[in-house]
N, C-alpha and C. Protein backbone atom coordinates (compact mmCIF):
# COMPACT_ATOMS: atom_id res chain seq x y z
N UNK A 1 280.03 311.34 41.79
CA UNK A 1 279.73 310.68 40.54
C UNK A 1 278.27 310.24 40.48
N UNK A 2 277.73 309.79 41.59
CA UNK A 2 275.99 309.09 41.67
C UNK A 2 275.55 310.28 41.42
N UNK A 3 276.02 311.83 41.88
CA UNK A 3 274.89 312.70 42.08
C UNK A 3 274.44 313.29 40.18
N UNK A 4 276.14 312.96 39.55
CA UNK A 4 275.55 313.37 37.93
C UNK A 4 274.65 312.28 37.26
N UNK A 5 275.16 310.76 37.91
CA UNK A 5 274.38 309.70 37.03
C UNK A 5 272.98 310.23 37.27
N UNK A 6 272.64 310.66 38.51
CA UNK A 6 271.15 310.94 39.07
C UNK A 6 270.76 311.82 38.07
N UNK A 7 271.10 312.83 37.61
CA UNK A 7 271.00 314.11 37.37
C UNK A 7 270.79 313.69 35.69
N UNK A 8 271.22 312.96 35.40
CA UNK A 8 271.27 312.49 33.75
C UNK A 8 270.17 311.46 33.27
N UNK A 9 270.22 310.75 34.41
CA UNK A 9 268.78 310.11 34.46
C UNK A 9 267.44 310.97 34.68
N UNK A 10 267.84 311.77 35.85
CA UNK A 10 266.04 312.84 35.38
C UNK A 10 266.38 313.68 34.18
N UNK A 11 267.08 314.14 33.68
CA UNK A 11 267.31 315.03 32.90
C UNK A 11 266.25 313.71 31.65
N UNK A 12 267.10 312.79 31.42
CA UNK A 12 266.89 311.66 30.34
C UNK A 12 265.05 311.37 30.42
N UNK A 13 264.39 311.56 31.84
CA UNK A 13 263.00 311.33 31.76
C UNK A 13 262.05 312.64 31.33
N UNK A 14 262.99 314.05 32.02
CA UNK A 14 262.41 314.98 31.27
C UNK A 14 262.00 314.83 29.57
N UNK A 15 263.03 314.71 29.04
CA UNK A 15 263.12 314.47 27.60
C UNK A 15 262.13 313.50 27.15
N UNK A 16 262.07 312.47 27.48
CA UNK A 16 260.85 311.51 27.06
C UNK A 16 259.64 311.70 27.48
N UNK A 17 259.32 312.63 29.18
CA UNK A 17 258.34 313.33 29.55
C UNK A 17 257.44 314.49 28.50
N UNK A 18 258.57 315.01 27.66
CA UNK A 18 258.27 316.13 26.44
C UNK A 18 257.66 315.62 25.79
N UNK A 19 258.69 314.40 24.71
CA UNK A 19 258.30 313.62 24.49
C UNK A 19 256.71 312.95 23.88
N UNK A 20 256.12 312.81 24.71
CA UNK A 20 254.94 311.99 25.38
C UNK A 20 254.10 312.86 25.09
N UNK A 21 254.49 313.93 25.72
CA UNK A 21 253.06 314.97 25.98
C UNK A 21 253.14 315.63 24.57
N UNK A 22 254.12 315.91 24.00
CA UNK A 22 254.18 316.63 22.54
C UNK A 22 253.31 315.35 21.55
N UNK A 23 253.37 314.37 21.69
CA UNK A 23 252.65 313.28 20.85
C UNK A 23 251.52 313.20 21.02
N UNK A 24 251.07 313.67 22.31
CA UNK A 24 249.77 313.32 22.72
C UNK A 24 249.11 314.22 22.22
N UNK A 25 249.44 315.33 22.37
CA UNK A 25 248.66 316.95 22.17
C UNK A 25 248.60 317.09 20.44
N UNK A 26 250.26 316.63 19.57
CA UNK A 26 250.22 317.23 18.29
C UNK A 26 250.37 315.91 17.55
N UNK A 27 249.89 314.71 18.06
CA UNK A 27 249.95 313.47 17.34
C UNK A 27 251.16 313.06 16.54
N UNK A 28 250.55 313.22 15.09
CA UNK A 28 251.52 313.00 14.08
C UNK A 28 252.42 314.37 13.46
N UNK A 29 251.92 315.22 14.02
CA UNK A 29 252.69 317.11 13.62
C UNK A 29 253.65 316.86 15.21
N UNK A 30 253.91 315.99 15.99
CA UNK A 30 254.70 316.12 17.02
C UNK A 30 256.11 316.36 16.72
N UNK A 31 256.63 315.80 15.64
CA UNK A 31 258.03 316.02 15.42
C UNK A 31 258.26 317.39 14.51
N UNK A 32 257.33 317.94 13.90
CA UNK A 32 257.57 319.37 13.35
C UNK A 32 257.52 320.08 14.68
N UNK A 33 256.32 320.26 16.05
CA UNK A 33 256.17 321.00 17.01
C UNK A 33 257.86 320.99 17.51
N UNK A 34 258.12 319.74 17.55
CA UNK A 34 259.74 319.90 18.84
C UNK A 34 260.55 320.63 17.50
N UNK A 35 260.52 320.04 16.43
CA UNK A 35 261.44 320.98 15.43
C UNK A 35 261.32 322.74 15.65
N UNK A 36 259.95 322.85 15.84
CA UNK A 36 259.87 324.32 16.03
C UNK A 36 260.48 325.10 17.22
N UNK A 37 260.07 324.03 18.36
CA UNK A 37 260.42 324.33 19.59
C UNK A 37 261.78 324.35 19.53
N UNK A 38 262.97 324.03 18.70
CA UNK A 38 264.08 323.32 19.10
C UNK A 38 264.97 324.82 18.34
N UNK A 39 264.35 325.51 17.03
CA UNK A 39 264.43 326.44 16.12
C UNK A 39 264.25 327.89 17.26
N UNK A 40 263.49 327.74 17.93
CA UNK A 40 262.76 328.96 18.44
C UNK A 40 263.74 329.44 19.47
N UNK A 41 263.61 330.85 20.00
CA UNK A 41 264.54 331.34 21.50
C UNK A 41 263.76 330.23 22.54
N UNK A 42 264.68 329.81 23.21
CA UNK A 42 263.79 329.14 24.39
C UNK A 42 263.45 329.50 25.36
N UNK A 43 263.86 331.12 25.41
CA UNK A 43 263.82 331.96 26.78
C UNK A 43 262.45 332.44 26.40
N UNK A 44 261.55 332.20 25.39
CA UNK A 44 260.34 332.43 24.68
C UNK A 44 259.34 331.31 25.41
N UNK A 45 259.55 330.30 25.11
CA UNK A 45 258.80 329.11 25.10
C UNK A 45 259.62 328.43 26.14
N UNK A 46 258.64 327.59 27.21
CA UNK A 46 259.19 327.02 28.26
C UNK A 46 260.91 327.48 28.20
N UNK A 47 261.00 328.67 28.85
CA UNK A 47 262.36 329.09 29.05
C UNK A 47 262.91 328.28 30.49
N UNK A 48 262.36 327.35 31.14
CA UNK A 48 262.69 326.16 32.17
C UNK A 48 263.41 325.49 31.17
N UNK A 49 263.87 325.06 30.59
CA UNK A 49 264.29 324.22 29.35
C UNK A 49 265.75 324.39 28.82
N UNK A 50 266.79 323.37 29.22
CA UNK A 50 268.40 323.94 28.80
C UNK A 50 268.44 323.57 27.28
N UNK A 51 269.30 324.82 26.63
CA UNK A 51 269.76 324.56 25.61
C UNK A 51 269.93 323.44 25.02
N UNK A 52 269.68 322.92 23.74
CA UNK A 52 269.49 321.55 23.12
C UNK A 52 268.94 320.70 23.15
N UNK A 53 267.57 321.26 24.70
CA UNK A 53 266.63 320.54 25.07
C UNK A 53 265.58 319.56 24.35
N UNK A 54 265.16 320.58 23.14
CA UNK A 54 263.92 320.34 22.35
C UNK A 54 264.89 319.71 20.93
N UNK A 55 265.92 320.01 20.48
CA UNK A 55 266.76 318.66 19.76
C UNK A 55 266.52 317.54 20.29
N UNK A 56 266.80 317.28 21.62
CA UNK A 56 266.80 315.45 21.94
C UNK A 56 265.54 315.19 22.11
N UNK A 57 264.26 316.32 22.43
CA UNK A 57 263.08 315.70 22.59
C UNK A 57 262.93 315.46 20.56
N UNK A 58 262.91 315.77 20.14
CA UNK A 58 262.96 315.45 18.48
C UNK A 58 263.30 314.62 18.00
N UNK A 59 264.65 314.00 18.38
CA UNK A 59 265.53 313.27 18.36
C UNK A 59 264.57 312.05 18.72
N UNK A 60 264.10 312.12 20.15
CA UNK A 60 263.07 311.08 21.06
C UNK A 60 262.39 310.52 19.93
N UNK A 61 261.11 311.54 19.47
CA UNK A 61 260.24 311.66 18.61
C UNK A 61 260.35 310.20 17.37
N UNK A 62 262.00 310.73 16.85
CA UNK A 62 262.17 310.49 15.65
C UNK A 62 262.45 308.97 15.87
N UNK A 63 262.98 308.50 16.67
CA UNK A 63 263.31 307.29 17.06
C UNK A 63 262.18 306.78 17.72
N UNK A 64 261.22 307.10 18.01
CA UNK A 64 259.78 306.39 17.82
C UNK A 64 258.72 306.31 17.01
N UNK A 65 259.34 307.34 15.96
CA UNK A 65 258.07 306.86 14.97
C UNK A 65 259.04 306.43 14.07
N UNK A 66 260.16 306.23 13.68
CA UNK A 66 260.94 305.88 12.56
C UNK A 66 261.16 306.94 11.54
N UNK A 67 261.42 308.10 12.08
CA UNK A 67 261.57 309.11 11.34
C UNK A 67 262.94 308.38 11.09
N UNK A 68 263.21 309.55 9.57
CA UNK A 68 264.67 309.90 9.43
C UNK A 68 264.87 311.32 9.51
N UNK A 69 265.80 311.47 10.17
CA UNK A 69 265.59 313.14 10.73
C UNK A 69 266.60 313.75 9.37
N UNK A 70 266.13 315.17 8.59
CA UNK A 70 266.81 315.33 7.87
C UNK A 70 266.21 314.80 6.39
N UNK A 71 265.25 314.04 6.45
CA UNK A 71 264.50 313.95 4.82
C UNK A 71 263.20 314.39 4.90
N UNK A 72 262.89 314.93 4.26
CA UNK A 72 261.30 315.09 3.64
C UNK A 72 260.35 314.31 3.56
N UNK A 73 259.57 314.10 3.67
CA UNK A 73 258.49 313.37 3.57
C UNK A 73 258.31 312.42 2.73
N UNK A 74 258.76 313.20 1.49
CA UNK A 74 258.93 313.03 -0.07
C UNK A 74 259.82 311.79 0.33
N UNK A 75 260.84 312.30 0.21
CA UNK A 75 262.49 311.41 0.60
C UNK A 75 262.31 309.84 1.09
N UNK A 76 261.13 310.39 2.52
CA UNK A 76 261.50 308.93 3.27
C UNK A 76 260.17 307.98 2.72
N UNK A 77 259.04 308.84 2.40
CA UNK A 77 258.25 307.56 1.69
C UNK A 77 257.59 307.55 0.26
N UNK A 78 258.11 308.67 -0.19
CA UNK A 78 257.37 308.92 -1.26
C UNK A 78 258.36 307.82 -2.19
N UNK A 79 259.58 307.31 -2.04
CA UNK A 79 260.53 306.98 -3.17
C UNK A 79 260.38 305.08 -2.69
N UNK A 80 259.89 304.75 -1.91
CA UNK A 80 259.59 303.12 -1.41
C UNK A 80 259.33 302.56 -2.68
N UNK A 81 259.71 301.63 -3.20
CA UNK A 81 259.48 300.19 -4.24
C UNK A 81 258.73 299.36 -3.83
């Protein structure tokens, strides 16, 4: 049982490791890059990378900048009062 908690925990730092470096490199286009990455074959692009990988790094993304994943731009600030 320790050896999956282990295993879920690095897995969990990979993801925020992405994360990080996708923000750093594509700033504010970081959450379209993992969208792309997440769209794309992954056996293409860092094919080291398990399936659904680049979803939770997005996911990461979105829950640090306050995205809403799923609206437009338009959607999430264009319509503010």
């Amino acid at each position: 049982m320790f050896g999956w908690w282990s295993r879920r925990r690095e897995y969990r730092a990979l993801v925020q490791r992405d994360a990080d470096d996708l923000m750093a490199r594509f700033g504010i286009q970081a959450y379209a890059e993992a969208s792309m990455r997440w769209r794309m074959d992954t056996g293409i692009l860092d094919g080291n990378r398990p399936d659904g990988h680049w979803q939770l790094v997005q996911e990461e993304i979105a829950e640090r900048t306050g995205r809403i994943i799923g609206l437009s731009g338009y959607e999430q600030y264009g319509r503010q009062k």
